[in-house]
N, C-alpha and C. Protein backbone atom coordinates (compact mmCIF):
# COMPACT_ATOMS: atom_id res chain seq x y z
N UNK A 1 155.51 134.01 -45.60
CA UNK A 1 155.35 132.63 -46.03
C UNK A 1 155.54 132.59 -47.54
N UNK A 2 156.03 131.72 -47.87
CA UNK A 2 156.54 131.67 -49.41
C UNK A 2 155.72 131.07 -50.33
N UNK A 3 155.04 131.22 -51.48
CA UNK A 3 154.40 131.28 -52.81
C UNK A 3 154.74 129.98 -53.23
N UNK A 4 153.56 129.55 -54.00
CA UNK A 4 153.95 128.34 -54.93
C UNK A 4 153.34 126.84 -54.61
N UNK A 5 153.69 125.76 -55.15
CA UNK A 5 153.02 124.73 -55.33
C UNK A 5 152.88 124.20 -53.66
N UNK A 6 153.68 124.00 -53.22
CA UNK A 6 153.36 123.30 -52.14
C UNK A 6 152.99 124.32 -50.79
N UNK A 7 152.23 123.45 -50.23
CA UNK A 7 151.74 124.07 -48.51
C UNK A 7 152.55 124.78 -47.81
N UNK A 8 152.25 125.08 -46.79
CA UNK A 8 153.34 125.57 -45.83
C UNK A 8 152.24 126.02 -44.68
N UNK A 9 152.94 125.73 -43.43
CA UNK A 9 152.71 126.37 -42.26
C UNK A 9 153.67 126.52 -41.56
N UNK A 10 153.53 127.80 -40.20
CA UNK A 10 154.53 128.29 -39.93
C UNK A 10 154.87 128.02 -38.43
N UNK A 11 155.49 127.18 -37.47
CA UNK A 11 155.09 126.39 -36.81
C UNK A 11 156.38 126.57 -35.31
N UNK A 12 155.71 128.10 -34.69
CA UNK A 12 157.01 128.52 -33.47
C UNK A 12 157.92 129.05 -34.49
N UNK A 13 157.80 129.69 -35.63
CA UNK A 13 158.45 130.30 -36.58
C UNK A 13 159.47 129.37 -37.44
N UNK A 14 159.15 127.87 -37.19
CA UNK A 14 159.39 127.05 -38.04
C UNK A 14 158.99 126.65 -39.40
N UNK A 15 159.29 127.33 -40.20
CA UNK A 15 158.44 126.74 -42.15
C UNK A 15 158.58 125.52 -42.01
N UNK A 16 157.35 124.49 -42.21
CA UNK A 16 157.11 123.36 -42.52
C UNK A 16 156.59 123.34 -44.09
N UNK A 17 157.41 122.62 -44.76
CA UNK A 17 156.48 122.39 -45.84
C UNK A 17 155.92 121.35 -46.05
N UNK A 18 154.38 121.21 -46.38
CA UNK A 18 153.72 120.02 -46.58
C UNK A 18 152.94 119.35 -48.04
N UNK A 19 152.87 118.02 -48.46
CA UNK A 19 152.82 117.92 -49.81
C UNK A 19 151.11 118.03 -49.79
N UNK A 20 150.87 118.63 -51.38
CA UNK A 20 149.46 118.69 -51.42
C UNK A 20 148.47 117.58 -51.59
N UNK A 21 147.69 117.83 -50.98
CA UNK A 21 146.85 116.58 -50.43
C UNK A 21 146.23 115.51 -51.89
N UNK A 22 145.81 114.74 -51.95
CA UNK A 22 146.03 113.93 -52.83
C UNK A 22 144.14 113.89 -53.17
N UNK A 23 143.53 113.34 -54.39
CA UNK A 23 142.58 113.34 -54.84
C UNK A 23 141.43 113.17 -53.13
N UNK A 24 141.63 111.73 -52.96
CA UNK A 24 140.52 111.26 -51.55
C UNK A 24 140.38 112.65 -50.64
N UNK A 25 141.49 113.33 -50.38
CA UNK A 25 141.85 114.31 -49.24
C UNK A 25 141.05 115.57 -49.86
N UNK A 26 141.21 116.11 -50.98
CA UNK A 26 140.76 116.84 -51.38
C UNK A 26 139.07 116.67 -51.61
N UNK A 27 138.70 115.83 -51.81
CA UNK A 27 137.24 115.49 -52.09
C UNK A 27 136.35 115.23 -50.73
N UNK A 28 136.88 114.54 -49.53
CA UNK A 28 136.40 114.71 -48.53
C UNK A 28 136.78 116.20 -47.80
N UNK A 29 137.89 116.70 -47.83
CA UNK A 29 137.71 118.06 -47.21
C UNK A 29 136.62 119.09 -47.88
N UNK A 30 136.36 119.10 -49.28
CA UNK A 30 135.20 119.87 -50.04
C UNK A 30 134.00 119.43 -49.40
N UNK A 31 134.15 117.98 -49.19
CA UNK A 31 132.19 117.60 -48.77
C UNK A 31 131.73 118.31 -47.78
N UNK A 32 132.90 118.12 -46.62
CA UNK A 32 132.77 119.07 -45.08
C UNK A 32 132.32 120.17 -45.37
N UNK A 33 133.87 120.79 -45.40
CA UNK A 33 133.58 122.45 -45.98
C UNK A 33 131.98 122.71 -46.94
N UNK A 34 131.63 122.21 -47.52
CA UNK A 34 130.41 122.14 -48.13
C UNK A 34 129.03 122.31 -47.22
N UNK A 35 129.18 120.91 -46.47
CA UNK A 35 128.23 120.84 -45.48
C UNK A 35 128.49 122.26 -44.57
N UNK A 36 129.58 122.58 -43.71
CA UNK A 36 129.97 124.14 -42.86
C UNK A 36 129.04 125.14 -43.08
N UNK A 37 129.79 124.99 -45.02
CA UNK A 37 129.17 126.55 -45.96
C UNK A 37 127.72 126.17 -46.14
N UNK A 38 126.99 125.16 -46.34
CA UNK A 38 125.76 125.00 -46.70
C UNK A 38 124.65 125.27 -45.02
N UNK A 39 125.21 124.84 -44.11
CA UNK A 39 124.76 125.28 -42.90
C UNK A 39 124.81 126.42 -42.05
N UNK A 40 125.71 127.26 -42.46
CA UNK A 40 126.15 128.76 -42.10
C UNK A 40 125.15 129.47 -43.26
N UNK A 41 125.00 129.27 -44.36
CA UNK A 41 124.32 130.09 -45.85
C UNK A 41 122.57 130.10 -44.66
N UNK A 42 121.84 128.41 -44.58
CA UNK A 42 121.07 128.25 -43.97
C UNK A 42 120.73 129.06 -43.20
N UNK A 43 121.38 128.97 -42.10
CA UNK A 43 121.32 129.38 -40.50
C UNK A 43 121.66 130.84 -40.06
N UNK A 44 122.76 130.94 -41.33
CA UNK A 44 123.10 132.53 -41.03
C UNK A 44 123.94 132.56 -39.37
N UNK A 45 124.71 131.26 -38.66
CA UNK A 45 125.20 131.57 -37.94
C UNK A 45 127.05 131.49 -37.86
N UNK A 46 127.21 131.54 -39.05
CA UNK A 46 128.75 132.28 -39.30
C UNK A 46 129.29 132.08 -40.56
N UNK A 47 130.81 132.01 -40.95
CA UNK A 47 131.38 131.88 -42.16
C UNK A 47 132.37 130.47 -42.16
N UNK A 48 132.32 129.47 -42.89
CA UNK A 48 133.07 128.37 -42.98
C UNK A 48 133.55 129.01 -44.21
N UNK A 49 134.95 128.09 -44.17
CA UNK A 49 136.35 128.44 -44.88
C UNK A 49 137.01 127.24 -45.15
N UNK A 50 137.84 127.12 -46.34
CA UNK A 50 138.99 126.20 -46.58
C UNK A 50 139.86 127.09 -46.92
N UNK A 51 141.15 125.82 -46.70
CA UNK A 51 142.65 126.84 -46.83
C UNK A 51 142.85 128.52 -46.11
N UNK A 52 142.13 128.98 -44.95
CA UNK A 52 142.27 129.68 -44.38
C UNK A 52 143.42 129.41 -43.64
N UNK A 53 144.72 130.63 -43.55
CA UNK A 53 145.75 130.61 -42.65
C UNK A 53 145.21 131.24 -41.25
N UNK A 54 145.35 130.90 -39.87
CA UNK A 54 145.26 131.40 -39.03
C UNK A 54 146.26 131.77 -38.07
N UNK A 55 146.28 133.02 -37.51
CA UNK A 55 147.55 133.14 -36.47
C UNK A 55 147.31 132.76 -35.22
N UNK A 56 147.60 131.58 -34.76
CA UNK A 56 147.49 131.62 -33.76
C UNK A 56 148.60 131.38 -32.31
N UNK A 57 149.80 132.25 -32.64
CA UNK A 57 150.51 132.81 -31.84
C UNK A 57 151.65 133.71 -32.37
N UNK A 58 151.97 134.73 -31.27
CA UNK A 58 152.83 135.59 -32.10
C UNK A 58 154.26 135.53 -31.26
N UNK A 59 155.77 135.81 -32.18
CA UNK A 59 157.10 135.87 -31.42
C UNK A 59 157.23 134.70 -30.92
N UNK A 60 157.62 133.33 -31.50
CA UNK A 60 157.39 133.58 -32.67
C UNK A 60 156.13 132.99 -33.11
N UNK A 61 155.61 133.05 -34.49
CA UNK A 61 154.58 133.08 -34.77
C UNK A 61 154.59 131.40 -35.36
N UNK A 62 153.05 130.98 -34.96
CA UNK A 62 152.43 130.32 -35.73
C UNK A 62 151.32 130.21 -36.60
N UNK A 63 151.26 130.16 -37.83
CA UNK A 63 150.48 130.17 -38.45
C UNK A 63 149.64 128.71 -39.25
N UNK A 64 149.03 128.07 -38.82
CA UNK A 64 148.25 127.09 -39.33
C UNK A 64 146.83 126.93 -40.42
N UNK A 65 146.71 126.10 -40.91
CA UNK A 65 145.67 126.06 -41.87
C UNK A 65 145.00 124.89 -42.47
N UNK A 66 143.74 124.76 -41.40
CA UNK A 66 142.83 123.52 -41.31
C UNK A 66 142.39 123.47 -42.77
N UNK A 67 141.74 122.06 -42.89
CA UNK A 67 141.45 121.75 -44.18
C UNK A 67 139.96 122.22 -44.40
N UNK A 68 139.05 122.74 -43.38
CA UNK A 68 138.04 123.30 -43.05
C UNK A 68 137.85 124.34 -41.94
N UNK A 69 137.18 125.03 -42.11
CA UNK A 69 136.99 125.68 -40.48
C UNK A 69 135.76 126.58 -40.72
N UNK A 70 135.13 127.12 -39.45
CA UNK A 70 134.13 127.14 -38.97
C UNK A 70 133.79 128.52 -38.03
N UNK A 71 133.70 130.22 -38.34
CA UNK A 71 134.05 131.29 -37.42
C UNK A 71 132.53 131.64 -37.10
N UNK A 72 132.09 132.27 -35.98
CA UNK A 72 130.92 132.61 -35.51
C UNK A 72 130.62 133.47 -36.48
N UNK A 73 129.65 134.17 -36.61
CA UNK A 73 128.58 134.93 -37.16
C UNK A 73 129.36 136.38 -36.34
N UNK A 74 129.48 136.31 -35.01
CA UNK A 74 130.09 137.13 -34.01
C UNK A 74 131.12 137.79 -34.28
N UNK A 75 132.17 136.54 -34.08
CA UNK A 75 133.69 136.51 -34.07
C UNK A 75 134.14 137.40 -35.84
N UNK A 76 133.41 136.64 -36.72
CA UNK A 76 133.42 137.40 -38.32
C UNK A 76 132.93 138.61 -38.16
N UNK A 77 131.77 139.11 -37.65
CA UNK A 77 131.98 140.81 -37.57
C UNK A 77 132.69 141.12 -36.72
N UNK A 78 132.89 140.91 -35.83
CA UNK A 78 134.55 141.64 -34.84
C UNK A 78 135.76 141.83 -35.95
N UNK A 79 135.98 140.68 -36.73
CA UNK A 79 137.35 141.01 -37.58
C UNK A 79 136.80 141.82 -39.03
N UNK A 80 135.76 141.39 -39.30
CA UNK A 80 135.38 141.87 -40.62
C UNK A 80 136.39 140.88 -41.60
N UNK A 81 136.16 140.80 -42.88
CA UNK A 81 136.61 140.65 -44.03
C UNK A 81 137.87 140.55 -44.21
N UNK A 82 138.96 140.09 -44.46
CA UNK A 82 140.47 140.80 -44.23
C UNK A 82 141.04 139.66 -45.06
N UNK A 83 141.95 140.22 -45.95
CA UNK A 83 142.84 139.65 -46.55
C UNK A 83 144.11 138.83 -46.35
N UNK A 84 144.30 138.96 -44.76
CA UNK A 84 145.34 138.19 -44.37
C UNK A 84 144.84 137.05 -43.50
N UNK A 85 145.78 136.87 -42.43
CA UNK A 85 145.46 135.63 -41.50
C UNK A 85 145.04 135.97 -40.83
N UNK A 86 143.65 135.20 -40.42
CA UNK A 86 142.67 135.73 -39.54
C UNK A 86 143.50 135.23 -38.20
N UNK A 87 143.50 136.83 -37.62
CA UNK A 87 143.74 136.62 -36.14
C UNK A 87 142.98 135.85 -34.88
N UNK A 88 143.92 134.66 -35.10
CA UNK A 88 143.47 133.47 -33.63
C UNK A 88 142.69 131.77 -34.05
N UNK A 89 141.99 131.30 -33.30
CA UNK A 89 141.75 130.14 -33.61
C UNK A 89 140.24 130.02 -34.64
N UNK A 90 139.73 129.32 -35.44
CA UNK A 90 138.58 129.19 -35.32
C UNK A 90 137.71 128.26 -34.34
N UNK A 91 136.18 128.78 -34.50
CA UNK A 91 135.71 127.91 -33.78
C UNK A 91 135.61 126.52 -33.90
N UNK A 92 135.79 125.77 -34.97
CA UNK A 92 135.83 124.85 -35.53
C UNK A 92 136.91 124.15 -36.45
N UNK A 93 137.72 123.53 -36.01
CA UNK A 93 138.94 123.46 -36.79
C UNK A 93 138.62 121.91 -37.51
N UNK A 94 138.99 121.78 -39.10
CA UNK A 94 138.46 120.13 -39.62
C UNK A 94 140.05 119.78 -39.81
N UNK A 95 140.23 118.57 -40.26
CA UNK A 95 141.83 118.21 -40.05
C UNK A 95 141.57 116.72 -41.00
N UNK A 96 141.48 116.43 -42.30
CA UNK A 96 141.36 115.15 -42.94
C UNK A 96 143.04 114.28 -42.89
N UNK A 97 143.06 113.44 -42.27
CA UNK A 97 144.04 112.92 -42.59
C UNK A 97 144.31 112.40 -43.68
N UNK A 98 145.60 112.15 -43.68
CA UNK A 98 146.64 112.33 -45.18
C UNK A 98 147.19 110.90 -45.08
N UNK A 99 147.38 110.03 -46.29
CA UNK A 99 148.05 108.66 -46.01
C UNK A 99 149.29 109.18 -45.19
N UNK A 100 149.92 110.13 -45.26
CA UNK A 100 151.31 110.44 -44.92
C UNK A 100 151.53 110.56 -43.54
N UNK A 101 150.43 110.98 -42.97
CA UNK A 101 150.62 111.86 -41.69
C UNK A 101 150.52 110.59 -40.43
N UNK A 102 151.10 110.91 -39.31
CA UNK A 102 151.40 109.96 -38.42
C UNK A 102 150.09 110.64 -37.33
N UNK A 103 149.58 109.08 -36.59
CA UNK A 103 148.92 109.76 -35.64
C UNK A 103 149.43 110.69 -34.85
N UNK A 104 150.82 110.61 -34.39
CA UNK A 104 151.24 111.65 -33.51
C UNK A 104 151.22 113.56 -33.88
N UNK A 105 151.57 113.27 -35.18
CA UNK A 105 151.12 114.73 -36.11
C UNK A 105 149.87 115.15 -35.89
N UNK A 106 148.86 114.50 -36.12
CA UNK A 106 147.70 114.79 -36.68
C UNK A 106 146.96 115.06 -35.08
N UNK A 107 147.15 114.02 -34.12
CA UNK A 107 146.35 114.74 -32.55
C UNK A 107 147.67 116.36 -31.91
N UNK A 108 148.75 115.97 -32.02
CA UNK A 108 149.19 117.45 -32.09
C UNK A 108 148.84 118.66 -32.52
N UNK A 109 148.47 118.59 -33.50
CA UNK A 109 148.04 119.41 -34.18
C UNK A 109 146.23 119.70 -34.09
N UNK A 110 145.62 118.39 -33.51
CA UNK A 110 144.55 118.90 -32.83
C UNK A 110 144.49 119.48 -31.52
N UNK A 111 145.61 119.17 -30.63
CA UNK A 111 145.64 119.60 -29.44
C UNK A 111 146.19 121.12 -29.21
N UNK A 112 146.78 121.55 -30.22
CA UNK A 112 147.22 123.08 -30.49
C UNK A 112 146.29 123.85 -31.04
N UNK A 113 145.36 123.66 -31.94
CA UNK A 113 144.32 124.08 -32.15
C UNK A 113 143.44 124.38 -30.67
N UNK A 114 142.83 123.64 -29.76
CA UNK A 114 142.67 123.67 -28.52
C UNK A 114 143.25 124.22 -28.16
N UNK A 115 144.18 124.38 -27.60
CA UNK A 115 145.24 125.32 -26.76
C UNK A 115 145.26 126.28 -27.32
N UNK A 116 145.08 126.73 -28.34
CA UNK A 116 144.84 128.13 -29.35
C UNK A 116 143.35 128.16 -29.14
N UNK A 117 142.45 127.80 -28.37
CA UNK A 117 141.62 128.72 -27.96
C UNK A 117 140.14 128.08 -28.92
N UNK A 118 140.02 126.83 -29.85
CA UNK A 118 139.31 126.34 -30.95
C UNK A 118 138.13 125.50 -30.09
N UNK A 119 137.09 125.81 -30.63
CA UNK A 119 136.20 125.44 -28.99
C UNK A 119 135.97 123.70 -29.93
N UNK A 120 136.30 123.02 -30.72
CA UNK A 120 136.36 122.13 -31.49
C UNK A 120 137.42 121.64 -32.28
N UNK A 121 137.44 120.41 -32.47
CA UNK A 121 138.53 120.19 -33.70
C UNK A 121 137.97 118.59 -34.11
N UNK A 122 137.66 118.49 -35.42
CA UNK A 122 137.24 117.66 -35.89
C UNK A 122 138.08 116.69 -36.96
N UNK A 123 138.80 115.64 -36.49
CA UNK A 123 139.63 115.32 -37.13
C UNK A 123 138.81 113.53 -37.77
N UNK A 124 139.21 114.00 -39.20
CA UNK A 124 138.57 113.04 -40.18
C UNK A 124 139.38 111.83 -40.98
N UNK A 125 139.39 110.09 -40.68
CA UNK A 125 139.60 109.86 -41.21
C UNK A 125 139.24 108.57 -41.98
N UNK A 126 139.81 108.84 -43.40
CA UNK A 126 139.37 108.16 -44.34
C UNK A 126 139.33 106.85 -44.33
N UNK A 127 140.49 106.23 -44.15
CA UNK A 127 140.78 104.74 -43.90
C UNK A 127 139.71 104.29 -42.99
N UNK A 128 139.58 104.95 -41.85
CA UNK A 128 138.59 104.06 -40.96
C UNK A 128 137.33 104.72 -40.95
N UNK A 129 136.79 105.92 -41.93
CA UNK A 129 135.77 106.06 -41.80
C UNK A 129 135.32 106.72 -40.51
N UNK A 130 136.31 106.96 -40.14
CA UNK A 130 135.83 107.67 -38.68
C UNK A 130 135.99 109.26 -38.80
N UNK A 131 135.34 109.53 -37.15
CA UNK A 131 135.58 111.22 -36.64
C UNK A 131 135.71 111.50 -35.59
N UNK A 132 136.88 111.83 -35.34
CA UNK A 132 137.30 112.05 -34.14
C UNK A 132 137.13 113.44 -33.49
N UNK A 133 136.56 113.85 -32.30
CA UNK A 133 136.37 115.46 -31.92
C UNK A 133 136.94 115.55 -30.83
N UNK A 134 137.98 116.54 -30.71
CA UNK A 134 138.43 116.68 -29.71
C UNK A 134 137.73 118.39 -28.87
N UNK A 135 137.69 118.94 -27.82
CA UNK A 135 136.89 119.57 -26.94
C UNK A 135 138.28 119.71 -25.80
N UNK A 136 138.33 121.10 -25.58
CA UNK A 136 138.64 121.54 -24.61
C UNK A 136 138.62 120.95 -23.13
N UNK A 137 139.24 120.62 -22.06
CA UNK A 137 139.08 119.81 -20.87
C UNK A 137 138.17 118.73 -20.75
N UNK A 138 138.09 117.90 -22.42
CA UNK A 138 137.49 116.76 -22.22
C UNK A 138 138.29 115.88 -23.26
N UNK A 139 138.09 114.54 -22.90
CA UNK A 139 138.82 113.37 -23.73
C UNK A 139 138.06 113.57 -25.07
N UNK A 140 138.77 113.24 -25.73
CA UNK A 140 138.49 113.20 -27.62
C UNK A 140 137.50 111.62 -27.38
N UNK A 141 136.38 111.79 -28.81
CA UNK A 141 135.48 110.87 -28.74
C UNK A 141 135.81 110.39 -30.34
N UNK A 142 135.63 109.67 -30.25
CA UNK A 142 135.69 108.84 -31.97
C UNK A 142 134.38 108.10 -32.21
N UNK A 143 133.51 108.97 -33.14
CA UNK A 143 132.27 108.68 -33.83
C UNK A 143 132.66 107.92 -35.30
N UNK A 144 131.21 106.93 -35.42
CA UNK A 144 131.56 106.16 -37.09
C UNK A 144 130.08 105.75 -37.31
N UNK A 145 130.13 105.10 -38.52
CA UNK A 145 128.67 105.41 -39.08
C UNK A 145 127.58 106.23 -39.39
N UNK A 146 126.68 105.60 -38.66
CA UNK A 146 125.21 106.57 -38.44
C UNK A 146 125.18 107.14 -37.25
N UNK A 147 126.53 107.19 -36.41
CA UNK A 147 126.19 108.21 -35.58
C UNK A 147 125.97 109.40 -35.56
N UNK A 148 125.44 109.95 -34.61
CA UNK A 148 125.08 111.53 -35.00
C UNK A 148 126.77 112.55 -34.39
N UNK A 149 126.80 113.03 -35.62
CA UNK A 149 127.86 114.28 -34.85
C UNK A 149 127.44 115.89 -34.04
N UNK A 150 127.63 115.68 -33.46
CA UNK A 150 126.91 117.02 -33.17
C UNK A 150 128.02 117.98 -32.46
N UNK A 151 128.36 118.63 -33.11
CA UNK A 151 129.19 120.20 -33.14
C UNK A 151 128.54 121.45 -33.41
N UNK A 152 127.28 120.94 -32.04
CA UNK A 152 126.68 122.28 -31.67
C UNK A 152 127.27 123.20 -30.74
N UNK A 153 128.18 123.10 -29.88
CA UNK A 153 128.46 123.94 -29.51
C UNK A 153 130.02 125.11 -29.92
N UNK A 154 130.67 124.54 -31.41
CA UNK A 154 131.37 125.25 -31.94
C UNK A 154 130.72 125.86 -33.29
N UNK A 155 129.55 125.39 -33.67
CA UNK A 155 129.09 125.49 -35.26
C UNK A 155 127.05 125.19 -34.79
N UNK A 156 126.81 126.70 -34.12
CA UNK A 156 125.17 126.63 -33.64
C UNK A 156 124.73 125.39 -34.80
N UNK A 157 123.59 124.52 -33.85
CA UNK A 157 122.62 123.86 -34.66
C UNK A 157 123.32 122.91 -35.54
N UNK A 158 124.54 123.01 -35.78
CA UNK A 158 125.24 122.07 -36.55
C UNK A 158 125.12 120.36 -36.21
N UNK A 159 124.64 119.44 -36.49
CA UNK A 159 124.77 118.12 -36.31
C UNK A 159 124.52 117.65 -37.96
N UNK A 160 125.58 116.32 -37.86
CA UNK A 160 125.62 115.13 -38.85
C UNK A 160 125.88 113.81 -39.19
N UNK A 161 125.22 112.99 -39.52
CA UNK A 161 125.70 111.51 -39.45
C UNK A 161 127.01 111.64 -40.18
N UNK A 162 127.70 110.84 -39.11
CA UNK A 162 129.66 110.47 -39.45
C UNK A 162 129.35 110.36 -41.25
N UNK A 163 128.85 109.26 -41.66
CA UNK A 163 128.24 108.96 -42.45
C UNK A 163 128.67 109.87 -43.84
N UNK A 164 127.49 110.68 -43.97
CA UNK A 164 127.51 112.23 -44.54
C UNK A 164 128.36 112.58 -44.47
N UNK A 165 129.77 112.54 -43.62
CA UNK A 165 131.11 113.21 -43.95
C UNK A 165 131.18 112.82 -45.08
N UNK A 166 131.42 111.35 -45.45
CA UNK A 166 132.01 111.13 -46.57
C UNK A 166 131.16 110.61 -47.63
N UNK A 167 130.21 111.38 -47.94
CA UNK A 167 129.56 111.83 -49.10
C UNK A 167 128.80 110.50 -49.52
């Protein structure tokens, strides 16, 4: 994958390049990731990440990279530490939408996450203030407000008002 200003993911061995996310995008993906890292530090039940590349298929390969994510306590000692792309899905994949991005992009790309094995995918957006979670052999739910989120079963003990996403 090639160096330098802009994104990239690698997509059925397709380079996509994507533009970097813009002030709003960047500031709500930190709050998440924040909340992840501040509840994993807590709980001690795994490692949250931004800008992590993940492989999650090989020949050809795809490589993706949520704007948050979320690995067991487990799954992180099985791989240990590693400098490259963590092999496979996380448990928790976050996904902030981008003024740019089309709904059809953005649930694709949650539904491959799933199909790559992501026992979650939490897709965030700004305009409407919403959160959408999509789950393995179940319909995606779209939470807003003071509802409670609860992504206990990809991120132990994890719950939060929609709310609190955005700071």
């Amino acid at each position: 994958m090639p160096r330098g200003r802009a994104r990239h993911e690698l997509v059925r061995g397709e380079l996509r390049v994507m533009s970097l996310p813009g002030a709003r995008h960047g500031r709500l993906a930190l709050q998440i990731g924040w909340l992840l890292h501040n509840h994993a530090l807590q709980t001690g039940a795994g490692v949250a990440f931004s800008e992590l590349g993940f492989l999650l298929e090989r020949d050809p390969d795809t490589v993706r990279g949520p704007d948050a994510a979320f690995i067991s306590k487990e799954r992180f000692e099985t791989v240990g530490e590693t400098t490259k792309y963590w092999p496979g899905p996380p448990d928790l994949a976050v996904e902030v939408i981008s003024p740019n991005d089309s709904f059809h992009e953005v649930q694709e790309k949650a539904l491959e996450w799933i199909a790559a094995g992501a026992i979650a995918v939490l897709v965030v957006d700004p305009d409407e203030r919403t959160a959408t979670v999509y789950r393995a052999g179940r319909d995606s739910h779209i939470y807003a407000g003071d509802e409670l989120l609860d992504l206990g079963d990809a991120v132990p003990g994890f719950t939060v008002p929609v709310a609190e996403l955005f700071g």
